[in-house]
C-alpha atoms as a PDB file:
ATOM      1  CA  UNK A   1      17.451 -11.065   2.285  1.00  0.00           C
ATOM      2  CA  UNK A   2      18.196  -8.346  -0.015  1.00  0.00           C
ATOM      3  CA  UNK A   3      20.238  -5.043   0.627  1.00  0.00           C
ATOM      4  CA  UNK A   4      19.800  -1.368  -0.724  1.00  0.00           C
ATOM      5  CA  UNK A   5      22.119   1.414   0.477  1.00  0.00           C
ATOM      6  CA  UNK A   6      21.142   4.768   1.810  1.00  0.00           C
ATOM      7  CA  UNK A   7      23.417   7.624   2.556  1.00  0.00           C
ATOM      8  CA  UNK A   8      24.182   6.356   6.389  1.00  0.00           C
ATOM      9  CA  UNK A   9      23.151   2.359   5.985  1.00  0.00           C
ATOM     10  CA  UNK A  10      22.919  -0.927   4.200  1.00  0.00           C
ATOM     11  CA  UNK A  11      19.094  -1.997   4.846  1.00  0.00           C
ATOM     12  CA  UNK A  12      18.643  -5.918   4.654  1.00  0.00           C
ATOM     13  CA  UNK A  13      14.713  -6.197   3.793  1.00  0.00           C
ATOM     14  CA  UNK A  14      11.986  -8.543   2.376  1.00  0.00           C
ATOM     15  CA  UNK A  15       9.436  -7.485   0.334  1.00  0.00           C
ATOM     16  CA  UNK A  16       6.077  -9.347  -0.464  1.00  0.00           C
ATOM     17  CA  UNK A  17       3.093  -8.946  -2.655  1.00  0.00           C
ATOM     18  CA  UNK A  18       2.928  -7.822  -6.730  1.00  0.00           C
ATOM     19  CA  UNK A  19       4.311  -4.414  -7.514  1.00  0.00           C
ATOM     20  CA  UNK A  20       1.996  -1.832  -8.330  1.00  0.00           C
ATOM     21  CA  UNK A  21      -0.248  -3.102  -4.981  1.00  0.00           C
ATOM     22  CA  UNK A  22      -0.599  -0.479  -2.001  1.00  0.00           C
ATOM     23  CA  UNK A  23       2.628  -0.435  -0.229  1.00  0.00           C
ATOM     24  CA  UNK A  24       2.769  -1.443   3.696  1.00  0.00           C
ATOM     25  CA  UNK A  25       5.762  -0.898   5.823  1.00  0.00           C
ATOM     26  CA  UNK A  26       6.175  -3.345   8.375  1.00  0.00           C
ATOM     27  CA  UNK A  27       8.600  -1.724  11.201  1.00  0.00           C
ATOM     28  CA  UNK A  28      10.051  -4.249  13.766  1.00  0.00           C
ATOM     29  CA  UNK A  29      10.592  -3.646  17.558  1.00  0.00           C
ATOM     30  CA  UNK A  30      12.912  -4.335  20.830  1.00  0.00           C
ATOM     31  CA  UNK A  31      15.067  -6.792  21.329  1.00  0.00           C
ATOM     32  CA  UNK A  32      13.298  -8.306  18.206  1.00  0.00           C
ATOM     33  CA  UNK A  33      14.136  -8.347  14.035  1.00  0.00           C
ATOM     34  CA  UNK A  34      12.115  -8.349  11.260  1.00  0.00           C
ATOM     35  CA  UNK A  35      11.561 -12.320  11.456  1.00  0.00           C
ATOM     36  CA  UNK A  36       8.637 -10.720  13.892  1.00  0.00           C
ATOM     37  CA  UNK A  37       6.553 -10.042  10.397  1.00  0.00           C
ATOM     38  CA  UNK A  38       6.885 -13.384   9.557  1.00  0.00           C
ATOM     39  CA  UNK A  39       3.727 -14.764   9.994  1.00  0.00           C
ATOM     40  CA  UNK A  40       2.377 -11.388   9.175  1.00  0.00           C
ATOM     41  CA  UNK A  41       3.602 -10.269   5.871  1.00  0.00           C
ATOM     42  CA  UNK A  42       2.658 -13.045   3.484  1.00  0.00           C
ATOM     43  CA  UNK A  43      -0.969 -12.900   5.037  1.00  0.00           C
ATOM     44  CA  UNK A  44      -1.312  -9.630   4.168  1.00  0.00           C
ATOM     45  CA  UNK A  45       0.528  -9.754   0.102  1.00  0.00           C
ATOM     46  CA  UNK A  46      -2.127 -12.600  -0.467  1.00  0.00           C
ATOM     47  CA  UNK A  47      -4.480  -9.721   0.552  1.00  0.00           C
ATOM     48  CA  UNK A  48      -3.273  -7.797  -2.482  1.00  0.00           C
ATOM     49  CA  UNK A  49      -0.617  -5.550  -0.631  1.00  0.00           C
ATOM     50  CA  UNK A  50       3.045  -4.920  -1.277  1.00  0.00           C
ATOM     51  CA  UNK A  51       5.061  -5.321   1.909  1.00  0.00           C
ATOM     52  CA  UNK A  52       8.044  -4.343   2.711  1.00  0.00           C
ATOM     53  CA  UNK A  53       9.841  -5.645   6.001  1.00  0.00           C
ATOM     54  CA  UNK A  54      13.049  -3.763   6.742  1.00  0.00           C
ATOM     55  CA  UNK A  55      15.899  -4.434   9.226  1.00  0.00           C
ATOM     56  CA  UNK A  56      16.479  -1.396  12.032  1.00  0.00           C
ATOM     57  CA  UNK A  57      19.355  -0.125  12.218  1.00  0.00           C
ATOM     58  CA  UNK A  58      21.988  -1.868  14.857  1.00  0.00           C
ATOM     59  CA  UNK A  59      20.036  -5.235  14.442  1.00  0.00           C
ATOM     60  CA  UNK A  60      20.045  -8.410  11.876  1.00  0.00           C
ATOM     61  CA  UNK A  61      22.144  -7.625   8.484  1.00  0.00           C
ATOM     62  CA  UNK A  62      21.578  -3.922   7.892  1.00  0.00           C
ATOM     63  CA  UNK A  63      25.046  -1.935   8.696  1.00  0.00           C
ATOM     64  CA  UNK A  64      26.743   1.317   9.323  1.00  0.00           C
ATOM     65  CA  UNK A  65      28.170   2.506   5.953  1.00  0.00           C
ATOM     66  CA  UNK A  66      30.328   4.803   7.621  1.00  0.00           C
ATOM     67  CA  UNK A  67      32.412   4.371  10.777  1.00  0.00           C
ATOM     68  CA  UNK A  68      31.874   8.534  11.540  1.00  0.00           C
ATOM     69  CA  UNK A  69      28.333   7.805  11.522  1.00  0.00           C
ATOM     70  CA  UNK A  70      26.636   8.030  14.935  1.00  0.00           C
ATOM     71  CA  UNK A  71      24.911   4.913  16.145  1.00  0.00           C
ATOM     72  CA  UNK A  72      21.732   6.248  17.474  1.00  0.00           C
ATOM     73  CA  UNK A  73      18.703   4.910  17.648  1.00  0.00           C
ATOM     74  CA  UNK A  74      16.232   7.221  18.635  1.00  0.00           C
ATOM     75  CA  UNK A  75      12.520   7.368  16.758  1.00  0.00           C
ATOM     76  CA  UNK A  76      13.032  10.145  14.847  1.00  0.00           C
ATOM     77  CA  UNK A  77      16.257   9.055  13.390  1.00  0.00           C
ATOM     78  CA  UNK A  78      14.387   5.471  12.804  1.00  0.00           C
ATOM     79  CA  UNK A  79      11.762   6.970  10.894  1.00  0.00           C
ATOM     80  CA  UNK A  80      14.215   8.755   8.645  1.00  0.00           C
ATOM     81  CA  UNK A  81      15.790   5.795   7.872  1.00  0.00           C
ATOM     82  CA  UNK A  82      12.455   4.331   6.925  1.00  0.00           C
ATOM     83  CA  UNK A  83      12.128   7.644   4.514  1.00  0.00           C
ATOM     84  CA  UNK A  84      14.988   6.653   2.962  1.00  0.00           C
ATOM     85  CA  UNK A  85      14.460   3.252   2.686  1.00  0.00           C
ATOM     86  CA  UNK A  86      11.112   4.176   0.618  1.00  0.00           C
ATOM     87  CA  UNK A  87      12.921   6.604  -1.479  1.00  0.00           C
ATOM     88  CA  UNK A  88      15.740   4.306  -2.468  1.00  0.00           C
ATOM     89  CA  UNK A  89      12.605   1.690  -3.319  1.00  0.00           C
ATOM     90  CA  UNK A  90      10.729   4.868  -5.532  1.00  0.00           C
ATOM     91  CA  UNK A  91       7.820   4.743  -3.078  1.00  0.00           C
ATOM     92  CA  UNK A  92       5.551   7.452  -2.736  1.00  0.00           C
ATOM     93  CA  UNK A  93       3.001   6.825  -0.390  1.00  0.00           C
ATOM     94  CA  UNK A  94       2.185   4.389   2.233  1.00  0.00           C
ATOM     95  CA  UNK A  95       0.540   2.878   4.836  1.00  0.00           C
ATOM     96  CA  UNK A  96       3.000   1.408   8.174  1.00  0.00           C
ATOM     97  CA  UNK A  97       2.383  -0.650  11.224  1.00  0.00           C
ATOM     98  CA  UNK A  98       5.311  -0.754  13.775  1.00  0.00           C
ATOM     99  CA  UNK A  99       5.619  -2.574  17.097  1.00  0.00           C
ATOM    100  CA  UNK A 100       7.383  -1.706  20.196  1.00  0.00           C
ATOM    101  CA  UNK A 101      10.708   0.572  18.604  1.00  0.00           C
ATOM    102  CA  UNK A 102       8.555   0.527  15.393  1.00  0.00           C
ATOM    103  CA  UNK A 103       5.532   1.849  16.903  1.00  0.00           C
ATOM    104  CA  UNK A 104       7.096   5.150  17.825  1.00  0.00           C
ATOM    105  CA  UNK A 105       8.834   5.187  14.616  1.00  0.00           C
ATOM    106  CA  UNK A 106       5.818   4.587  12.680  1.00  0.00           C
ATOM    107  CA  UNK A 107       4.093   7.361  14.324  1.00  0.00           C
ATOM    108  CA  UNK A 108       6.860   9.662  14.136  1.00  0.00           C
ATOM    109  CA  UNK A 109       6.878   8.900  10.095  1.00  0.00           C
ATOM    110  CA  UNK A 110       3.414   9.941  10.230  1.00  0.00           C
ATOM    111  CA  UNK A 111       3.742  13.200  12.099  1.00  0.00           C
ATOM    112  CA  UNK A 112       7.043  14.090   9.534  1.00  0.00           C
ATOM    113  CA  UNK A 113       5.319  13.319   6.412  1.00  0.00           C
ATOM    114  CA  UNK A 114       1.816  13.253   6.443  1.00  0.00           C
ATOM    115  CA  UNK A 115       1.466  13.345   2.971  1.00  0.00           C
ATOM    116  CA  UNK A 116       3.112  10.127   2.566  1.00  0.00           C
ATOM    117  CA  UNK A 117       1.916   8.164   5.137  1.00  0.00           C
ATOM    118  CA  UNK A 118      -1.939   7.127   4.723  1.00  0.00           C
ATOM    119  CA  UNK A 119      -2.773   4.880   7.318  1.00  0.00           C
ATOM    120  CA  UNK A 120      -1.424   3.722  10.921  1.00  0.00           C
ATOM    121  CA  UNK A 121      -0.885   0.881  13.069  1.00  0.00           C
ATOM    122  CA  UNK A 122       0.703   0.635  16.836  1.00  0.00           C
ATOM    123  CA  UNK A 123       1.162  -2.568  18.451  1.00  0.00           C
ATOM    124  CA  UNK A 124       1.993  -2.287  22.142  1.00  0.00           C
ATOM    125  CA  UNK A 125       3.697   0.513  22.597  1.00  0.00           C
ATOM    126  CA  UNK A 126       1.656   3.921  22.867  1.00  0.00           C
ATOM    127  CA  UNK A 127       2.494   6.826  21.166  1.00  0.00           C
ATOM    128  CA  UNK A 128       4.731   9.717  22.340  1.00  0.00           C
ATOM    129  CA  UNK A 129       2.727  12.512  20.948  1.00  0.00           C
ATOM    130  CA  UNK A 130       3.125  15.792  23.121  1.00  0.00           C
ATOM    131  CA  UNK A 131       6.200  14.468  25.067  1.00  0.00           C
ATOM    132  CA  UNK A 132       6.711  11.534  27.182  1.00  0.00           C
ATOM    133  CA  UNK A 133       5.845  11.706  31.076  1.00  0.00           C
ATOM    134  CA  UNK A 134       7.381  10.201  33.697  1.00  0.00           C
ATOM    135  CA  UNK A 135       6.076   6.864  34.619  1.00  0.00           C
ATOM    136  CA  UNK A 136       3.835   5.697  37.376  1.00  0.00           C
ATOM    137  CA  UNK A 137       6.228   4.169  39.836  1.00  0.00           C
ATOM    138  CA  UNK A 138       4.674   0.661  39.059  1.00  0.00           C
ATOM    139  CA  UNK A 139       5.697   1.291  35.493  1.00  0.00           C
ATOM    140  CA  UNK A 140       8.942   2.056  36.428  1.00  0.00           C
ATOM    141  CA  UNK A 141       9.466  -0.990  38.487  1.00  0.00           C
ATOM    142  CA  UNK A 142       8.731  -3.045  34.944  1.00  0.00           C
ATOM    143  CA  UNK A 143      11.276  -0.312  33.157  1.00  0.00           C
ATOM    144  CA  UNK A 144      14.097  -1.307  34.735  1.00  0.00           C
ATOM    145  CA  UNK A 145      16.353  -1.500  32.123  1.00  0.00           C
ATOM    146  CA  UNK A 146      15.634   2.189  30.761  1.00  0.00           C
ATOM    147  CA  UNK A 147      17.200   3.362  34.035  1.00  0.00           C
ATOM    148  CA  UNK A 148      19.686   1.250  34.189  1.00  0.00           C
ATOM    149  CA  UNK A 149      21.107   1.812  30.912  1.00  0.00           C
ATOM    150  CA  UNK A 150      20.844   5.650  32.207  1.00  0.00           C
ATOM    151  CA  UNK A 151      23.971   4.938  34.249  1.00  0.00           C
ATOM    152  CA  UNK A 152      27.549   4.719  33.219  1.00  0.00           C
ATOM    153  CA  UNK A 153      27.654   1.091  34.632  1.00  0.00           C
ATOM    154  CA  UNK A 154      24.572   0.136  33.181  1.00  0.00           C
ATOM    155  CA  UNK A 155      25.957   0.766  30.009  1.00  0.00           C
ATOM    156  CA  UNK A 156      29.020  -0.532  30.056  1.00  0.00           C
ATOM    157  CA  UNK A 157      27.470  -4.200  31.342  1.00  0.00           C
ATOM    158  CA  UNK A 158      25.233  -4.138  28.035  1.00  0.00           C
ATOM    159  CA  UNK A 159      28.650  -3.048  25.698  1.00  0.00           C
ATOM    160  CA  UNK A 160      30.198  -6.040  27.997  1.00  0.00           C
ATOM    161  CA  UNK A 161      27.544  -8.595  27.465  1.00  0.00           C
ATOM    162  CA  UNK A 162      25.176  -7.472  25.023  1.00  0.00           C
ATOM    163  CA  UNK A 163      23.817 -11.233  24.762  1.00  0.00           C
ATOM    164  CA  UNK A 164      22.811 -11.556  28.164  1.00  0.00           C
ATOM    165  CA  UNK A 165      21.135  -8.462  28.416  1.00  0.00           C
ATOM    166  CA  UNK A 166      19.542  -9.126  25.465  1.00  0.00           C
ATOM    167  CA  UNK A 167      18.264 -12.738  26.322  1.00  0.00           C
ATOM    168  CA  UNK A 168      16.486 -11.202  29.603  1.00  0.00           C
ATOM    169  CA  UNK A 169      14.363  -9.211  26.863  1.00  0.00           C
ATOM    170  CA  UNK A 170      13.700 -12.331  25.234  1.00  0.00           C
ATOM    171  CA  UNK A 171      16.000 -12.339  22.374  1.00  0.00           C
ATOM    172  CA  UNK A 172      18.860 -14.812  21.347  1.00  0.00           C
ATOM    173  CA  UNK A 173      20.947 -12.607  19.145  1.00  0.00           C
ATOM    174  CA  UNK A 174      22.678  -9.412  18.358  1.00  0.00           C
ATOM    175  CA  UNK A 175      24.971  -7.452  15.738  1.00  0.00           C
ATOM    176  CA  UNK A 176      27.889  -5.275  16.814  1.00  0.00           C
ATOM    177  CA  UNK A 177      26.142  -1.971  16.563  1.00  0.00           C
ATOM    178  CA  UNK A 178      23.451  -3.594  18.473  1.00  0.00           C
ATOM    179  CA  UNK A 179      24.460  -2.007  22.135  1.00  0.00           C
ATOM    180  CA  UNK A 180      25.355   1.446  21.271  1.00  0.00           C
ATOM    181  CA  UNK A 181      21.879   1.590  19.049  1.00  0.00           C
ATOM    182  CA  UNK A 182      19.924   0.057  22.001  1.00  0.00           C
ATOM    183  CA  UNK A 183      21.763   2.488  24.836  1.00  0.00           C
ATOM    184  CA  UNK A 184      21.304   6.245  22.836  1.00  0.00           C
ATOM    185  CA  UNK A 185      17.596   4.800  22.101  1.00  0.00           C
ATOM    186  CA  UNK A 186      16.300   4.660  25.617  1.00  0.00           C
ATOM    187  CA  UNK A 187      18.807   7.187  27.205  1.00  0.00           C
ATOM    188  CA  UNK A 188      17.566   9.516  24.577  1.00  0.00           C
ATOM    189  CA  UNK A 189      13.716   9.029  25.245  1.00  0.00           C
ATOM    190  CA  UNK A 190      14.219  10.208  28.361  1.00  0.00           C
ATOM    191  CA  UNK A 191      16.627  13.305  27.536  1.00  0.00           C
ATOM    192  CA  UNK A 192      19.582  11.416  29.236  1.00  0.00           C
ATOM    193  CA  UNK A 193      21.170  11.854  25.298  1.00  0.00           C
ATOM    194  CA  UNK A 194      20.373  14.228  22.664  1.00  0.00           C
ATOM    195  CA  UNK A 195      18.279  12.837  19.449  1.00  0.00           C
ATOM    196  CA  UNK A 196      20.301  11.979  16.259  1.00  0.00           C
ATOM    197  CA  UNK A 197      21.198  15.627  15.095  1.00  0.00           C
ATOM    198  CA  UNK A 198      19.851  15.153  11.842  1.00  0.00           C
ATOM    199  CA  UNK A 199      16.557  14.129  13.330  1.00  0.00           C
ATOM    200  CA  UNK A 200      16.263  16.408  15.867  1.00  0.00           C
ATOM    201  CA  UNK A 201      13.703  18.592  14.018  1.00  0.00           C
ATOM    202  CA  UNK A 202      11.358  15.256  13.712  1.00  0.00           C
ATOM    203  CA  UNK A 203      11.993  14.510  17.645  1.00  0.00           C
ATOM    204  CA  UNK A 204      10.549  18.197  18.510  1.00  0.00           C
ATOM    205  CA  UNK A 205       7.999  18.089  15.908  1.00  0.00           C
ATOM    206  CA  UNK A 206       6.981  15.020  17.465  1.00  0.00           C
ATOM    207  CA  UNK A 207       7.097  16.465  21.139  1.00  0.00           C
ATOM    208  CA  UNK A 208       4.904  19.612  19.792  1.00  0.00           C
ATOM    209  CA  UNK A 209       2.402  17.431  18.352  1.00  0.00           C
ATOM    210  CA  UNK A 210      -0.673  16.657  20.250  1.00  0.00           C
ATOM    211  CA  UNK A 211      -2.806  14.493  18.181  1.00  0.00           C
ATOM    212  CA  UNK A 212      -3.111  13.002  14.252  1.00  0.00           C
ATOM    213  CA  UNK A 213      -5.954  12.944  11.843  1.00  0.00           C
ATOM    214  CA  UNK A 214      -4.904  10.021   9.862  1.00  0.00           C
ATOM    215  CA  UNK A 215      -6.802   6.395  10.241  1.00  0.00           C
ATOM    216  CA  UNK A 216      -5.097   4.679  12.967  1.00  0.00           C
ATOM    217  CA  UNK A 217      -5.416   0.978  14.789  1.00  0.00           C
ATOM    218  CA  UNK A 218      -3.924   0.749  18.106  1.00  0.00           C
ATOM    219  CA  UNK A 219      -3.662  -3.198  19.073  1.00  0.00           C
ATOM    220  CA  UNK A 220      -2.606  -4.040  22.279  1.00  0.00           C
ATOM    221  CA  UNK A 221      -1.720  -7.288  24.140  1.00  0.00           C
ATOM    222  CA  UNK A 222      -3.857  -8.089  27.273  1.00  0.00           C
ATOM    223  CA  UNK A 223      -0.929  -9.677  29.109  1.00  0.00           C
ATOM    224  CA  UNK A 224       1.660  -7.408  28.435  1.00  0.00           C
ATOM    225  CA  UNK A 225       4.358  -7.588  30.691  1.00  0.00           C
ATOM    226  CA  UNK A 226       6.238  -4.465  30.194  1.00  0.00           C
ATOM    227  CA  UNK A 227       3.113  -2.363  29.002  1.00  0.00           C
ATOM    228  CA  UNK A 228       0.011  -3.396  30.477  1.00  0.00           C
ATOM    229  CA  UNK A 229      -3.318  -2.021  28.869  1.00  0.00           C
ATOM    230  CA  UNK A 230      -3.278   0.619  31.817  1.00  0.00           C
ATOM    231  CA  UNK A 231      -0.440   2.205  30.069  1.00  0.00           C
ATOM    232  CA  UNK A 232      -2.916   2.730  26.984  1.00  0.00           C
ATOM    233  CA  UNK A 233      -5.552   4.348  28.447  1.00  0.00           C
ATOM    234  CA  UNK A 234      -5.119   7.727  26.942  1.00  0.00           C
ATOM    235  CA  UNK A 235      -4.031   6.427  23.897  1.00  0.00           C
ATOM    236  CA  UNK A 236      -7.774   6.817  22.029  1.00  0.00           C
ATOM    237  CA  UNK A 237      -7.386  11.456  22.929  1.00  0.00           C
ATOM    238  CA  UNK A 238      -3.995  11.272  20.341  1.00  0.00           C
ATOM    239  CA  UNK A 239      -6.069  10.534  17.550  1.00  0.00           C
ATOM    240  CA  UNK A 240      -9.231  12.800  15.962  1.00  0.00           C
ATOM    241  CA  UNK A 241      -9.916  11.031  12.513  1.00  0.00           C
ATOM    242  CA  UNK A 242     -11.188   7.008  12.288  1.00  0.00           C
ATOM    243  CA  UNK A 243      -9.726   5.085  15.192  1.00  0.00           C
ATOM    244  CA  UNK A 244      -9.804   2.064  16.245  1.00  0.00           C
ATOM    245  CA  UNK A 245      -8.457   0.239  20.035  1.00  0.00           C
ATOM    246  CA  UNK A 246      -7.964  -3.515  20.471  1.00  0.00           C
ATOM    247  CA  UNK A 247      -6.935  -5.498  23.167  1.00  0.00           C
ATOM    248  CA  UNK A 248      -6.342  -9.258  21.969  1.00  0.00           C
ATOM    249  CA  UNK A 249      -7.147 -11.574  24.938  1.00  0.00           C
ATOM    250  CA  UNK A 250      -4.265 -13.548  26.300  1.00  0.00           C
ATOM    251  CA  UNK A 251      -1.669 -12.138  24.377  1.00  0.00           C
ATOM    252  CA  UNK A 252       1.848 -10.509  25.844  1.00  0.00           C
ATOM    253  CA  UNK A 253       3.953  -7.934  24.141  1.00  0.00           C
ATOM    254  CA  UNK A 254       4.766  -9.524  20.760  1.00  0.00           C
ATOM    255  CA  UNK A 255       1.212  -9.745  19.029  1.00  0.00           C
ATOM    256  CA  UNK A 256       2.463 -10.429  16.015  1.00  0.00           C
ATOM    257  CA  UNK A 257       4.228 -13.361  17.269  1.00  0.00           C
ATOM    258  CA  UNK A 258       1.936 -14.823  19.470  1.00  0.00           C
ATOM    259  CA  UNK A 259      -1.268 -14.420  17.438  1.00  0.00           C
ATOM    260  CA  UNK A 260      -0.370 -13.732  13.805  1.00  0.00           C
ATOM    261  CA  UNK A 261      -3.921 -14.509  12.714  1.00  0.00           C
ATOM    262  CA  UNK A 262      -5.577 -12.005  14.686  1.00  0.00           C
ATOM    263  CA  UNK A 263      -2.821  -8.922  13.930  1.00  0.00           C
ATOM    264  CA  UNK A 264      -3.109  -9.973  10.331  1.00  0.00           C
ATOM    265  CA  UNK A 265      -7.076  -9.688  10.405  1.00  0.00           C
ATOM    266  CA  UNK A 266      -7.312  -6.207  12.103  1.00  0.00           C
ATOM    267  CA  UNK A 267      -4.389  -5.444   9.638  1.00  0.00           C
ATOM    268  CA  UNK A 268      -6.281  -6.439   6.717  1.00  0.00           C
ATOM    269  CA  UNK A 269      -8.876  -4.790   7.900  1.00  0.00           C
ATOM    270  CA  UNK A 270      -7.302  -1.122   8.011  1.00  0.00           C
ATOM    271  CA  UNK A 271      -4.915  -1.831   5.419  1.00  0.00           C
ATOM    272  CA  UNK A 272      -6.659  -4.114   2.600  1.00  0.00           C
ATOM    273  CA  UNK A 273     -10.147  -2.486   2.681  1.00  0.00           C
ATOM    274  CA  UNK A 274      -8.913   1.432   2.432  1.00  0.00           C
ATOM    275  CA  UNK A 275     -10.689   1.185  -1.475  1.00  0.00           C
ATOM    276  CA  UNK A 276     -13.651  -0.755  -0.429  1.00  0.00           C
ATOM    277  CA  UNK A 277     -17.123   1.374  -0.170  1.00  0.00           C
ATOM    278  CA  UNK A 278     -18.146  -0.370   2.469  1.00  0.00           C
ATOM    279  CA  UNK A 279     -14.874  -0.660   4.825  1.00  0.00           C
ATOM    280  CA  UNK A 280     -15.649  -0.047   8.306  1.00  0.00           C
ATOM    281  CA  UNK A 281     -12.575   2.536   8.609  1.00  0.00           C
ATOM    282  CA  UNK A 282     -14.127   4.632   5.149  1.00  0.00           C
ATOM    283  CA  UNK A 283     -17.066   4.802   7.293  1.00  0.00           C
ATOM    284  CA  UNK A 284     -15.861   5.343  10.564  1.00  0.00           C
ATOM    285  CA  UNK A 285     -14.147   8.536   8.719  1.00  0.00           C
ATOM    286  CA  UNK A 286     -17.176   9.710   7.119  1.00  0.00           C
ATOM    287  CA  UNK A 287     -18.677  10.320  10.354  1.00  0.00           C
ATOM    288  CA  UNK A 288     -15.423  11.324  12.514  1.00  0.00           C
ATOM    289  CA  UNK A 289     -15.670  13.884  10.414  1.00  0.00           C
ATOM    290  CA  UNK A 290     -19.298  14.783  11.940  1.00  0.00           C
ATOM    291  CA  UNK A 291     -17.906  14.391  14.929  1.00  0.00           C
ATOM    292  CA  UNK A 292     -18.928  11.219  15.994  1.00  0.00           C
ATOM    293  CA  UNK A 293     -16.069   8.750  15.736  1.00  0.00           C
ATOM    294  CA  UNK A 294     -17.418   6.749  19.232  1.00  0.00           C
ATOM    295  CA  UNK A 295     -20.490   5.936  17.016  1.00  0.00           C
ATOM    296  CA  UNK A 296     -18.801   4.726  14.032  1.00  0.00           C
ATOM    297  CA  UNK A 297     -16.243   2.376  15.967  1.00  0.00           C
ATOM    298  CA  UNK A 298     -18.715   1.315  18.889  1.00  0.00           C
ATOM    299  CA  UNK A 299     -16.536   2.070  21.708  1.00  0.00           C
ATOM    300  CA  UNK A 300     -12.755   3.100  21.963  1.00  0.00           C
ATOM    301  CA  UNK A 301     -11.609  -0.251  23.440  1.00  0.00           C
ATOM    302  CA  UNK A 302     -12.728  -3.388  21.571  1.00  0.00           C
ATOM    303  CA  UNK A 303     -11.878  -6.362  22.819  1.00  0.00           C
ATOM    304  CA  UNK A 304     -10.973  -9.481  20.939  1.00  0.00           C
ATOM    305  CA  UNK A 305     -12.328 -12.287  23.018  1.00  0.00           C
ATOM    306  CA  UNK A 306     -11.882 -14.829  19.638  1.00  0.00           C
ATOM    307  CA  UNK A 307      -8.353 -15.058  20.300  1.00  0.00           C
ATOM    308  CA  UNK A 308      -8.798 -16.189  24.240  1.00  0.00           C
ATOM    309  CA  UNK A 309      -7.016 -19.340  23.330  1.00  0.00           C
ATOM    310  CA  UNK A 310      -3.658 -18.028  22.407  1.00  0.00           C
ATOM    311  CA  UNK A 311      -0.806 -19.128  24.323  1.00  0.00           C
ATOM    312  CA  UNK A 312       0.389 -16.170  26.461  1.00  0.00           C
ATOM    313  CA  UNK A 313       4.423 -14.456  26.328  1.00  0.00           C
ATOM    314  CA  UNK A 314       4.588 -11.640  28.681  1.00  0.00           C
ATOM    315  CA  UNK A 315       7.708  -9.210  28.910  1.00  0.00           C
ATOM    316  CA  UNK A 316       9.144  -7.652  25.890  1.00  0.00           C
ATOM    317  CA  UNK A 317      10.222  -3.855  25.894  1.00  0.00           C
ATOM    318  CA  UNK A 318       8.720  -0.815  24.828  1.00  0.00           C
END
């Protein structure tokens, strides 16, 4: 896996796909790496698209530079990372699909730099647009962890066995930086830490957001254990220009794991078609902009009954 540096990291990434194709960001999630895309990211370069599939920070091979530098690893200062990651690779503009961590941090790259980003994708995590409320009690319950890494103890049993804490989240490894990255991230979600400083203008722009413009696909597994659909349900208000909801039948919290096939269709389908006349999101824009984006996508919620026979993984993290 290669390596560029940025000002605050090493980035390990892959790239797919011929240069000079449409550039995708693939952003990877929690407790997860960029193996996630693997399935993913070939599927969509034979689709004519130039991938790229970068490392977070605090996970896999991408490093600190600097021992002064924080180790946060809230979305804001995720997305800038991204930013620089596309600037060190002389990339303009782009389209990105994130899940879980990457999901926020894909959204927050689109609310920082909208003239960058052209298109959208969340898997399983919903966006955080306006501000983040506090949870239903059931949701809680399945959120565990955030609160416990909220408390001094809590922390210092992840800093004392990051592993185990990890493999409860499904996941079998983890780099040094990996617990401090993990604790500011959820601590600072819920203002229990402050954002990265040099993000915090993307964390309130974020918070004072209400909704984007930009074509957007939400996907969404039907068996998530840590998000369930219900958690979704406002998800469709966020967004005013061509949208599109799916809930892929059987499927936990890693989509792109546990059906690659269907997350690479809908991506294709938002990502590979943007040029084509006749692509259902060029048309589901044309008339958004009437004002009637329910027509052009049928309903807000689609859901994908072909991929029924997927074998189920529920729990993750959000």
């Amino acid at each position: 896996m290669p390596t560029i540096s940025t000002d605050h990291l090493t980035i390990a990434y892959d790239l797919y796909g011929p240069e000079g194709a449409p550039v995708v960001l693939l952003l990877h999630g929690w407790p997860d790496d960029a193996t996630t895309w693997d399935k993913v990211a070939p599927r969509l370069a034979q689709g004519g698209l130039r991938v790229v599939v970068p490392t977070l920070r605090g996970f896999g091979a991408t490093r600190f530079r600097h021992d002064h530098t924080p180790r946060t690893g809230d979305s804001a200062i995720l997305a800038m990372d991204a930013i620089a990651l596309m600037d060190a690779l002389g990339v303009e503009r782009f389209m990105v699909a994130g899940h879980d961590w990457g999901s926020n941090a894909a959204e927050a790259l689109a609310v920082g730099w909208p003239e960058r980003v052209q298109r959208l994708a969340m898997l399983s995590t919903p966006p955080r647009l306006g501000g983040m409320l506090t949870p239903s009690f059931d949701q809680a319950q399945r959120q565990w962890y955030h609160w416990f890494l909220a408390t001094r103890r809590g922390a210092q049993a992840v800093r004392d066995d990051r592993r185990g804490f990890a493999h409860i989240h499904w996941a079998n490894w983890s780099p040094p930086d990996w617990p401090a990255v993990t604790i500011h991230s959820y601590r600072a979600r819920w203002d229990e830490a402050q954002p990265d400083p040099r993000g915090r203008w993307l964390a309130d722009r974020v918070k004072a957001t209400k909704r984007l413009s930009l074509p957007t696909l939400y996907l969404h597994g039907e068996v998530d254990g840590v998000n369930p659909p219900s958690t979704a349900r406002d998800v469709p208000a966020k967004f005013t220009g061509a949208f599109k909801m799916v809930e892929l039948a059987g499927v936990g919290h890693f989509p792109q794991r546990e059906n690659p096939e269907a997350v690479t269709r809908h991506l294709l389908e938002l990502f590979g078609e943007h040029d084509a006349e006749d692509s259902p999101w060029k048309l589901a824009a044309g008339i958004a902009t009437a004002g009637l984006l329910a027509a052009a996508v049928g309903i807000a919620l689609t859901r994908d009954k072909a991929d029924k026979s997927s074998p189920a993984r529920g729990g993750g993290s959000a």
